[in-house]
N, C-alpha and C. Protein backbone atom coordinates (compact mmCIF):
# COMPACT_ATOMS: atom_id res chain seq x y z
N UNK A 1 -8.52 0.79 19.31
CA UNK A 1 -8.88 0.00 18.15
C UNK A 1 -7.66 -0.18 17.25
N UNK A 2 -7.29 -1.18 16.60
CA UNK A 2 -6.41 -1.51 15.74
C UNK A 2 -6.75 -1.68 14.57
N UNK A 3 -5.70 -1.52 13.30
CA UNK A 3 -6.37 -1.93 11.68
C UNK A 3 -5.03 -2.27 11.15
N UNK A 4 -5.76 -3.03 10.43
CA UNK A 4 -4.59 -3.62 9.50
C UNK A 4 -4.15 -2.78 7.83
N UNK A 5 -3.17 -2.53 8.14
CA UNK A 5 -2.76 -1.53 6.93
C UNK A 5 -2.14 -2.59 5.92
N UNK A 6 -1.77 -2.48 4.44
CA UNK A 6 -0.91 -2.96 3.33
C UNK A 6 -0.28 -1.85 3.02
N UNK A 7 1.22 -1.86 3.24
CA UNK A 7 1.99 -0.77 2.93
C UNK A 7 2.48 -1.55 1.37
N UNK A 8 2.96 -0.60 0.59
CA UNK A 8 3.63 -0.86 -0.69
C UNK A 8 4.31 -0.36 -1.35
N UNK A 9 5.02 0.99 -0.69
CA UNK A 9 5.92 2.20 -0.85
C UNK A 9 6.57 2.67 -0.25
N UNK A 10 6.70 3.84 -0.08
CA UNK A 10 7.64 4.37 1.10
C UNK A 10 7.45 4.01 2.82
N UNK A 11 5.99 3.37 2.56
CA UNK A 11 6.44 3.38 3.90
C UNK A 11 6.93 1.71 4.47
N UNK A 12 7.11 0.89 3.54
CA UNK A 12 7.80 -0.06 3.95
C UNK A 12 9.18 -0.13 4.60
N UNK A 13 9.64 -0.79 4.95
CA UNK A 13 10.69 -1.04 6.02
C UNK A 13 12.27 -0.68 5.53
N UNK A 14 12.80 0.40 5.69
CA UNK A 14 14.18 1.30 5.35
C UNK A 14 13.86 2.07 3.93
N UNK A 15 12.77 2.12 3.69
CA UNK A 15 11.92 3.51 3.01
C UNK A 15 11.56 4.83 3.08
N UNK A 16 11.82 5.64 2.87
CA UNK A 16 11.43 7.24 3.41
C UNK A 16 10.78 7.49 4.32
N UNK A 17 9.33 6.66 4.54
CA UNK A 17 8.19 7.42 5.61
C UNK A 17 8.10 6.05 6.77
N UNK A 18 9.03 5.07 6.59
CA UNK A 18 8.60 3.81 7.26
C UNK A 18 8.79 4.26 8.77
N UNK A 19 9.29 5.87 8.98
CA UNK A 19 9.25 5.75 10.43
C UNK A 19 7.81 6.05 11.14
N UNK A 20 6.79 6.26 10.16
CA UNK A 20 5.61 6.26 10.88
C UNK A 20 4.79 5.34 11.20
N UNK A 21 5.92 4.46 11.16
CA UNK A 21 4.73 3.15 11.72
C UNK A 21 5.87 2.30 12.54
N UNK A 22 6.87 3.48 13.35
CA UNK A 22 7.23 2.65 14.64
C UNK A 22 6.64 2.53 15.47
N UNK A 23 6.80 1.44 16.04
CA UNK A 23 5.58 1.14 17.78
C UNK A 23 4.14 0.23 16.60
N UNK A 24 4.21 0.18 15.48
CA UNK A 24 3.35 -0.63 14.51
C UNK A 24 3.91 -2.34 14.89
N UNK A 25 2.64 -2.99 14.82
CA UNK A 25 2.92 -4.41 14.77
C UNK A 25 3.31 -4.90 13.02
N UNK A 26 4.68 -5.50 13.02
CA UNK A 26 4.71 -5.61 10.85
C UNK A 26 4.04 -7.63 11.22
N UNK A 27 2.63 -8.08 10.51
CA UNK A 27 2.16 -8.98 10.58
C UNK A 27 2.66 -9.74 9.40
N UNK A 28 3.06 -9.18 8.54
CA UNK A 28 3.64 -9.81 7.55
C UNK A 28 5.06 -9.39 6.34
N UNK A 29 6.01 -9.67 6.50
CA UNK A 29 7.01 -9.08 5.25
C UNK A 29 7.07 -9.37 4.03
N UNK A 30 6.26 -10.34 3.63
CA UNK A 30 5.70 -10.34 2.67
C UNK A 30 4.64 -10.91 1.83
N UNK A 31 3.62 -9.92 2.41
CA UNK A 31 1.95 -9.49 1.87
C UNK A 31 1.96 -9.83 0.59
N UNK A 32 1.00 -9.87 0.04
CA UNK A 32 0.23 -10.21 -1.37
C UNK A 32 -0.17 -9.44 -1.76
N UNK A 33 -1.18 -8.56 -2.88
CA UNK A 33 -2.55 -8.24 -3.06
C UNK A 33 -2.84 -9.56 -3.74
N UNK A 34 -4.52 -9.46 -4.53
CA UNK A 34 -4.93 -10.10 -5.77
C UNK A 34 -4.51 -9.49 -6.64
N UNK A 35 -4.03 -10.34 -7.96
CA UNK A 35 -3.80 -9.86 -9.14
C UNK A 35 -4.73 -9.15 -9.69
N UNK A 36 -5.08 -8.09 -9.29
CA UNK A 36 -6.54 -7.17 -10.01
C UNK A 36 -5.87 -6.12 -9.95
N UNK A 37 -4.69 -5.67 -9.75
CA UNK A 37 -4.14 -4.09 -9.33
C UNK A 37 -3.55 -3.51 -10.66
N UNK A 38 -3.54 -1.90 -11.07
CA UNK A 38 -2.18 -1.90 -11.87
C UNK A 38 -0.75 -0.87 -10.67
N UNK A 39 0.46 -1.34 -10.35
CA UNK A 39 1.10 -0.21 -9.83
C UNK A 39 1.69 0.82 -10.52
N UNK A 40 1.88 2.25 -10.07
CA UNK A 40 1.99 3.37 -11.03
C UNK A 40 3.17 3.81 -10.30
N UNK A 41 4.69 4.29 -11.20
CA UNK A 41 5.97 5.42 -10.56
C UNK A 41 5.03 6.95 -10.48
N UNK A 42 5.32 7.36 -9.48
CA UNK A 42 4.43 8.52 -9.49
C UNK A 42 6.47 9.39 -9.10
N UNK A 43 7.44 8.70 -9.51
CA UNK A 43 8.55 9.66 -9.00
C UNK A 43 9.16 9.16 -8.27
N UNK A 44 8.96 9.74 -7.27
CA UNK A 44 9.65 9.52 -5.66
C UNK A 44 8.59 8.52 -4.94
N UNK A 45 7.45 7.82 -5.22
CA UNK A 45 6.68 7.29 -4.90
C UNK A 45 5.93 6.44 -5.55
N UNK A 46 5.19 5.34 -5.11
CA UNK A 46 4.16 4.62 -5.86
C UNK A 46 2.65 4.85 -5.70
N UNK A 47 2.13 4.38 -6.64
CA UNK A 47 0.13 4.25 -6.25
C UNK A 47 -0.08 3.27 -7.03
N UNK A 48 -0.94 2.40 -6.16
CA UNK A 48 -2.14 1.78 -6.76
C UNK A 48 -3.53 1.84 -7.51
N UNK A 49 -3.51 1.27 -8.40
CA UNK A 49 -4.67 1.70 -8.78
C UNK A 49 -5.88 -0.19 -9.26
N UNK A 50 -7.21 0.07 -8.54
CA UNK A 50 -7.67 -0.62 -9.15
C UNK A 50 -8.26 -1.26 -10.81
N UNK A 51 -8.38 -2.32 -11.14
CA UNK A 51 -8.69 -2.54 -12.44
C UNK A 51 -7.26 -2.94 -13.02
N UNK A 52 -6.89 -4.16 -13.02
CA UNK A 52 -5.77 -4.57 -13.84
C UNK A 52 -5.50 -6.08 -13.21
N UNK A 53 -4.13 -6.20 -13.85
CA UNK A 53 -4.00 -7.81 -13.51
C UNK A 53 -2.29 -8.09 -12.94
N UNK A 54 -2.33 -7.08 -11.61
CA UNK A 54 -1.02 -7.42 -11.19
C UNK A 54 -0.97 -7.08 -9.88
N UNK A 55 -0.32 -8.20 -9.01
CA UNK A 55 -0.10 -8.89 -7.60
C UNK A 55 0.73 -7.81 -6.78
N UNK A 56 0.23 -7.10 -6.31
CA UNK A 56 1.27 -6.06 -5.63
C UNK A 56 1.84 -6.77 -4.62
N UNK A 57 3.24 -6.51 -4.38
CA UNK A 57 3.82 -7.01 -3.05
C UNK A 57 4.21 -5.92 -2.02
N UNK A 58 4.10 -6.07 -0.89
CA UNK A 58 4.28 -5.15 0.03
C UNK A 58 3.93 -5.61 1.84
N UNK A 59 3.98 -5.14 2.71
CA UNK A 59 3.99 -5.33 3.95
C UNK A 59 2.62 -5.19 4.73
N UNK A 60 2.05 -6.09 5.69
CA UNK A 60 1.31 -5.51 6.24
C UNK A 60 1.70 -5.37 7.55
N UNK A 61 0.75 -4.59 8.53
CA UNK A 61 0.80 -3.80 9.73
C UNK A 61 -0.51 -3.25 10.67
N UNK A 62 -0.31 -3.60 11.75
CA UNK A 62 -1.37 -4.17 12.51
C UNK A 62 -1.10 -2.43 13.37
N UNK A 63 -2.00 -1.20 12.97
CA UNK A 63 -1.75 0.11 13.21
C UNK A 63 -2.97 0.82 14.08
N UNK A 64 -2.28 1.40 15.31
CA UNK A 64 -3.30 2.22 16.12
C UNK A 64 -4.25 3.35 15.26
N UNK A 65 -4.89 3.66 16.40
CA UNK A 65 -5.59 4.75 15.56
C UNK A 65 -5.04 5.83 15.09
N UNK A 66 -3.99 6.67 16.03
CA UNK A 66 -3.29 7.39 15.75
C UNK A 66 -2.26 7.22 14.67
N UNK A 67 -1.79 6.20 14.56
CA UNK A 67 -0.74 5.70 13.62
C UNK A 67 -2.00 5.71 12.39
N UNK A 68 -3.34 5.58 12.05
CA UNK A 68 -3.70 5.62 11.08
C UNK A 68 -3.95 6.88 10.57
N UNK A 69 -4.43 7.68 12.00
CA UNK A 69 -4.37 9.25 11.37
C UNK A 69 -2.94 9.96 10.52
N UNK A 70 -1.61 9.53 11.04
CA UNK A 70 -1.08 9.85 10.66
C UNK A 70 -0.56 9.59 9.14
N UNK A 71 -1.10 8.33 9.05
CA UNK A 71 -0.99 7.40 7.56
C UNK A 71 -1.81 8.28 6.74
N UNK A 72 -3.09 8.56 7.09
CA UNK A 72 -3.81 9.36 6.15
C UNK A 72 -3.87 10.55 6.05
N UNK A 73 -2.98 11.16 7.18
CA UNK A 73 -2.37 12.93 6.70
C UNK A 73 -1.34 12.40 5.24
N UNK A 74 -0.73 11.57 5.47
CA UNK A 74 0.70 11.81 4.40
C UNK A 74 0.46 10.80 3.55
N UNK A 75 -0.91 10.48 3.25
CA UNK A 75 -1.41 9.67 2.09
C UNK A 75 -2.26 10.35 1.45
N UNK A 76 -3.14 11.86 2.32
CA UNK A 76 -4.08 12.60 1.67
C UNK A 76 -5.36 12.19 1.35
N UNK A 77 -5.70 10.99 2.28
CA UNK A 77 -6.72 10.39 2.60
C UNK A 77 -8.11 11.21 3.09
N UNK A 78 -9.26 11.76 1.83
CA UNK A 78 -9.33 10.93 1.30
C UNK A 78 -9.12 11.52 -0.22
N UNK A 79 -8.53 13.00 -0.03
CA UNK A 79 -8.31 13.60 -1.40
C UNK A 79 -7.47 13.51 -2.35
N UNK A 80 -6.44 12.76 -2.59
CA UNK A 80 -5.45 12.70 -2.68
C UNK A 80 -5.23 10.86 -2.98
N UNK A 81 -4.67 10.43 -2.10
CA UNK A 81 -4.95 8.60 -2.18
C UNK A 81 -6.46 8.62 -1.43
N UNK A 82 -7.18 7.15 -1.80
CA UNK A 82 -8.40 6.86 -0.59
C UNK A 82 -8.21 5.46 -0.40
N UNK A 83 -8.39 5.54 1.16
CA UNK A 83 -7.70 4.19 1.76
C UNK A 83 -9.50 3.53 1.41
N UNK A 84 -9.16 1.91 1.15
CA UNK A 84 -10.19 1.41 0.97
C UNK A 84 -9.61 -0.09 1.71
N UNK A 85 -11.29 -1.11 1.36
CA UNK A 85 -10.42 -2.44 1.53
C UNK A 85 -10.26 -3.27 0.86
N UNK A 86 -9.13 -4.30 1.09
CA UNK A 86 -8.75 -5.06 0.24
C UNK A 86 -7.97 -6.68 0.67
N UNK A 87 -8.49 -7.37 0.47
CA UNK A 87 -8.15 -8.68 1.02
C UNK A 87 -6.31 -9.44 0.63
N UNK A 88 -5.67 -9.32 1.45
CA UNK A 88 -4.26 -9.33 1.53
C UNK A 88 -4.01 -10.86 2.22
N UNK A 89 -3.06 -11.39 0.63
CA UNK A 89 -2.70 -13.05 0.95
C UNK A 89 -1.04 -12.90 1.88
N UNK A 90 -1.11 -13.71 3.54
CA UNK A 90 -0.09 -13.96 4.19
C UNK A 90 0.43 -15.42 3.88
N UNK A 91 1.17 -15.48 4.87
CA UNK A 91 1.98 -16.79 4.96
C UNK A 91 0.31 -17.74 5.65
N UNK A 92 0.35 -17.38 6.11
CA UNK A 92 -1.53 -17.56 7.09
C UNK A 92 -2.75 -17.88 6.52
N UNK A 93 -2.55 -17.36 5.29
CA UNK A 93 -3.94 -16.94 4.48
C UNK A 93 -4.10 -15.44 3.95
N UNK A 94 -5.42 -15.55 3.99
CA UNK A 94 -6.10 -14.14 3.66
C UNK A 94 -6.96 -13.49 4.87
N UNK A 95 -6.18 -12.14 4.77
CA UNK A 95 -6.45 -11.08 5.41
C UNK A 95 -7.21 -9.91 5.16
N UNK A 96 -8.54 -9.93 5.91
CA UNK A 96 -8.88 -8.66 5.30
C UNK A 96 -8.24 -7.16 5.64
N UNK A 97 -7.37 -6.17 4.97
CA UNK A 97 -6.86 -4.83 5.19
C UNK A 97 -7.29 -3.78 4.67
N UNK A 98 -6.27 -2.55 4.71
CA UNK A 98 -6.82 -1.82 4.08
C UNK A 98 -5.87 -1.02 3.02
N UNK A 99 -5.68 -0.13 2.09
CA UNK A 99 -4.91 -0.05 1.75
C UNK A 99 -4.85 1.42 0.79
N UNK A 100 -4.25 2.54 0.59
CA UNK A 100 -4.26 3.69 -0.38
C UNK A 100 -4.63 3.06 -1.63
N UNK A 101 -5.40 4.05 -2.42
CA UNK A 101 -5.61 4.01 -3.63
C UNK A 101 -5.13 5.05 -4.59
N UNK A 102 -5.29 5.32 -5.81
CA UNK A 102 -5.17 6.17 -6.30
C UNK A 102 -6.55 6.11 -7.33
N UNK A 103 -6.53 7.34 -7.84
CA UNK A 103 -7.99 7.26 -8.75
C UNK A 103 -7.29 6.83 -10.29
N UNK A 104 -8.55 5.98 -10.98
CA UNK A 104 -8.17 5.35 -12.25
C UNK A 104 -7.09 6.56 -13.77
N UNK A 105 -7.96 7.54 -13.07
CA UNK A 105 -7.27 8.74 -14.15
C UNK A 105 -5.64 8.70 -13.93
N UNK A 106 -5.34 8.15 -12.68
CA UNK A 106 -3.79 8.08 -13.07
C UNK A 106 -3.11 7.25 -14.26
N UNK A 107 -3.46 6.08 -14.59
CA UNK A 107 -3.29 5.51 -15.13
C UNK A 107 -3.08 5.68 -16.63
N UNK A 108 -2.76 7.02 -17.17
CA UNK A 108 -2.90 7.46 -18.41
C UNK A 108 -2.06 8.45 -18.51
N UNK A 109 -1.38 8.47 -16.58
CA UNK A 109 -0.37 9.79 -16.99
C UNK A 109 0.64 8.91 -16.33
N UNK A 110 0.80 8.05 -15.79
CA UNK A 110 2.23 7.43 -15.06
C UNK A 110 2.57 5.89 -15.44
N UNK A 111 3.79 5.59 -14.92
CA UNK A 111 4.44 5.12 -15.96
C UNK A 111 4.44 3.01 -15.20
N UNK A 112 4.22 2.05 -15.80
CA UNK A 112 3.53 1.12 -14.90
C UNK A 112 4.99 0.49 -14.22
N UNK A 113 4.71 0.30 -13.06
CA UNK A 113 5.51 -0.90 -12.40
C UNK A 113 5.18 -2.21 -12.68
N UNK A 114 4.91 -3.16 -13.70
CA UNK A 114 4.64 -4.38 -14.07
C UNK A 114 5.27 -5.23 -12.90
N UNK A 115 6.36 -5.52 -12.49
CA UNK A 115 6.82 -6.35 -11.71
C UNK A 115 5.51 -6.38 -10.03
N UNK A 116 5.13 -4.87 -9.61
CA UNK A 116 4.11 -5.28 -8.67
C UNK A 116 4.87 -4.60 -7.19
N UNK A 117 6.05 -4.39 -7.68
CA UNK A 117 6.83 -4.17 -6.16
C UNK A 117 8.15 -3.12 -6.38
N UNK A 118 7.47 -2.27 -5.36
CA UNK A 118 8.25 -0.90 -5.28
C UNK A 118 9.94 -0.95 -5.44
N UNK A 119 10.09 -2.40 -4.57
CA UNK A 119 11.50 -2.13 -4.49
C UNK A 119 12.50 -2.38 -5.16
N UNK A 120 11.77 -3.40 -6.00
CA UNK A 120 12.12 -3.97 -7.82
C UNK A 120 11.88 -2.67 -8.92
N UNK A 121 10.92 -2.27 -8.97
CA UNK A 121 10.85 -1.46 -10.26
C UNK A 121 10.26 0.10 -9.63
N UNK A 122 11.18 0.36 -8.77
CA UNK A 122 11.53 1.79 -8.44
C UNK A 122 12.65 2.36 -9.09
């Protein structure tokens, strides 16, 4: 079985963890969300969080099962981030994926990425 992931952090492409999604199909380099997101610096990393009004940019990836288990050991899925879904604009259209979350309570302790994209306002 295959799924379609939205990466938006490290594990995008010459990023810290992007080696876990070699042998991954990349369907798009550059993914959309809807403007409904806010993104959060968590540090060395980003999170999403729902409820806001900004367009995350990031990658999607067409990922085995195994490649998803491994996504959600080092995303902490579902304690930690929880992968949910979320409809992701391509060159193509719209895609339904899936994507880490973070819970809303972050949003009061970290600091916002307004621009939407890790690799800009990291």
């Amino acid at each position: 079985m295959k799924f379609k992931i939205f990466t938006y952090g490290t594990l995008l492409r010459n990023c810290g963890n992007d080696h876990l999604l070699v042998g991954s199909k990349l369907l798009e380099a550059n993914a959309i969300t809807p403007p409904t997101l806010t993104m959060l610096n968590l540090g060395s990393f980003p999170g999403i969080v729902e409820d806001g009004t900004t367009a995350v940019k990031g990658e999607l990836y067409e990922v085995d099962e195994d490649t998803l288990a491994r996504l959600d050991r080092l995303e902490g899925h579902p304690g930690f981030y929880e992968r949910k879904p979320i409809a992701i604009t391509t060159a193509e259209g719209e895609v339904a994926a899936e994507a880490y979350f973070l819970p809303k309570s972050y949003l009061q302790r970290c600091k916002v990425i307004e621009s939407g994209s890790w690799r800009e306002g990291s």
